[in-house]
Protein backbone atom coordinates (compact mmCIF):
# COMPACT_ATOMS: atom_id res chain seq x y z
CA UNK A 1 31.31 34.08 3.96
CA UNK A 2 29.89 30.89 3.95
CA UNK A 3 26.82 29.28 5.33
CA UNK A 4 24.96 25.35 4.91
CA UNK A 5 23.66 26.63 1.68
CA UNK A 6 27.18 27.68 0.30
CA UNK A 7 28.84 24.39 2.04
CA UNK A 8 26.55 22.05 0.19
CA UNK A 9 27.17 24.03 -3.28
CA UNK A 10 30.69 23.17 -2.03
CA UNK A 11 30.26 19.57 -1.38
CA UNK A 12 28.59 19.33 -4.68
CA UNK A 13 31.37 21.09 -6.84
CA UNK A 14 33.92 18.56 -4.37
CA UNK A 15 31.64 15.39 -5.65
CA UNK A 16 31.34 14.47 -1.80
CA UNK A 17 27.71 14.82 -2.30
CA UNK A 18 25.23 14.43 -5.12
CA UNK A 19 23.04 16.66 -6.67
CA UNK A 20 20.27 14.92 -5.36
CA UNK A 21 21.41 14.76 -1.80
CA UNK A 22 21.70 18.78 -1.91
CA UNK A 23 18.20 18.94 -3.45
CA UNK A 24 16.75 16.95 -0.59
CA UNK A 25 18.59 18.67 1.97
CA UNK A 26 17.54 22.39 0.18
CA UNK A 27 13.78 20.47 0.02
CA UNK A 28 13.80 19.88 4.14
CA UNK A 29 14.99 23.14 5.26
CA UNK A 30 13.65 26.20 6.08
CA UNK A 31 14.20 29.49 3.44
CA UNK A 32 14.58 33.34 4.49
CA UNK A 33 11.77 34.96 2.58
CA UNK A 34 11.52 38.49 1.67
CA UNK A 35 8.70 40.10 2.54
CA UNK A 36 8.25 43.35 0.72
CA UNK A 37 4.55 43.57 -0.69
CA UNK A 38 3.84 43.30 -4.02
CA UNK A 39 3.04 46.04 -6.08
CA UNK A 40 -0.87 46.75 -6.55
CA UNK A 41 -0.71 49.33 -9.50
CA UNK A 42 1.43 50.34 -12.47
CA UNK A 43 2.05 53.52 -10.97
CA UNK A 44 3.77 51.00 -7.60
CA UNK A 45 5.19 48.57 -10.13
CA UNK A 46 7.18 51.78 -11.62
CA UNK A 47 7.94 53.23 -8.31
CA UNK A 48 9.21 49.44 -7.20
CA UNK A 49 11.59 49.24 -10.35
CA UNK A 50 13.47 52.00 -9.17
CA UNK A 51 14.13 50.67 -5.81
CA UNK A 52 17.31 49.38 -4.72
CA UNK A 53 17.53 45.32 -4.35
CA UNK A 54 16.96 43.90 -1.45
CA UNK A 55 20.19 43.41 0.75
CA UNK A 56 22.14 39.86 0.05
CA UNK A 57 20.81 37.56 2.66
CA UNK A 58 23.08 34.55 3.76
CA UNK A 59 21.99 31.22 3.92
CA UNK A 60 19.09 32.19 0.95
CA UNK A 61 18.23 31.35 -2.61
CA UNK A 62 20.50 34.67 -3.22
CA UNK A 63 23.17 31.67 -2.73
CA UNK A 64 22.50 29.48 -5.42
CA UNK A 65 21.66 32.58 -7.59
CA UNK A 66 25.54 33.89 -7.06
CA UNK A 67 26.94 30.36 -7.27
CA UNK A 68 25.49 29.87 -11.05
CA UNK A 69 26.33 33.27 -11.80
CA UNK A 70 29.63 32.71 -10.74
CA UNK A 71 29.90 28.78 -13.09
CA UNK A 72 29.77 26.84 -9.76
CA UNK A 73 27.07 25.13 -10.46
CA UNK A 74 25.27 24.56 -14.03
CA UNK A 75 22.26 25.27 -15.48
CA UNK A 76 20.74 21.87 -15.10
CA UNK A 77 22.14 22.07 -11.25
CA UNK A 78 20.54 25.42 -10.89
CA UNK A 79 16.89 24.02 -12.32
CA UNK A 80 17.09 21.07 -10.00
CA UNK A 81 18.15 23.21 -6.95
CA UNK A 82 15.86 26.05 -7.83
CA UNK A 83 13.04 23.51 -7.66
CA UNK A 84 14.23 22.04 -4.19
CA UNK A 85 13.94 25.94 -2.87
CA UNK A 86 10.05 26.28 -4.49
CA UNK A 87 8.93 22.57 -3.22
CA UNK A 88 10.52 24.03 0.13
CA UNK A 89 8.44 27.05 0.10
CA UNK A 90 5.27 25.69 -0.89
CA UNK A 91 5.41 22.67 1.27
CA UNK A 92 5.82 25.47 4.27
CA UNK A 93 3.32 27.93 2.50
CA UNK A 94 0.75 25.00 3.08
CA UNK A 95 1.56 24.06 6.60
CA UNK A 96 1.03 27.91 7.34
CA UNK A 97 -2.36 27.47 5.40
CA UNK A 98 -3.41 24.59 7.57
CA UNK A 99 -2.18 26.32 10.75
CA UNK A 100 -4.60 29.53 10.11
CA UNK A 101 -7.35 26.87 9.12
CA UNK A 102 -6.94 24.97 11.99
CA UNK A 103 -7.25 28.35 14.54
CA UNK A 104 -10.60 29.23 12.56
């Protein structure tokens, strides 16, 4: 199945785009997040570790997770595209911030 992330992990293994045009793009777009809460006690941490994963979401970081699993991309590649995804998330983590400051 593919999706825009799995196209540009595509374009980048073609060499029709650059690594750093595929970071920018994965640093201007929007990520699914998942939003299971985090544990709050050993006892939740040990109940969490023997939950199932989370169900493969298209179109997420679980992309670029498979695609270096799989050798499509590199380690390097990975680091640099990881980082894209974080700056992604905290640039939108912020705007939220300022959002919920603003209606205060």
């Amino acid at each position: 199945m593919t999706n825009d992330v799995t196209d540009l992990i595509a374009a980048l293994r073609e060499g029709s785009m650059s690594l750093d045009e595929i970071a920018s793009r994965f640093r201007e777009r929007s990520w699914p997040r998942r939003r299971r809460p985090a544990p709050g006690s050993y006892l939740e941490m040990a109940e969490a570790a023997q939950d199932d994963p989370e169900p493969y979401v298209p179109g997420s970081f679980d992309d670029i997770a498979a695609a270096h699993q799989q050798h499509q991309i590199t380690d390097a590649e990975y680091s640099v595209l990881s980082d894209a995804v974080a700056e992604s998330k905290r640039a939108e983590d912020r705007r939220i911030a300022d959002e919920e400051a603003d209606d205060t």
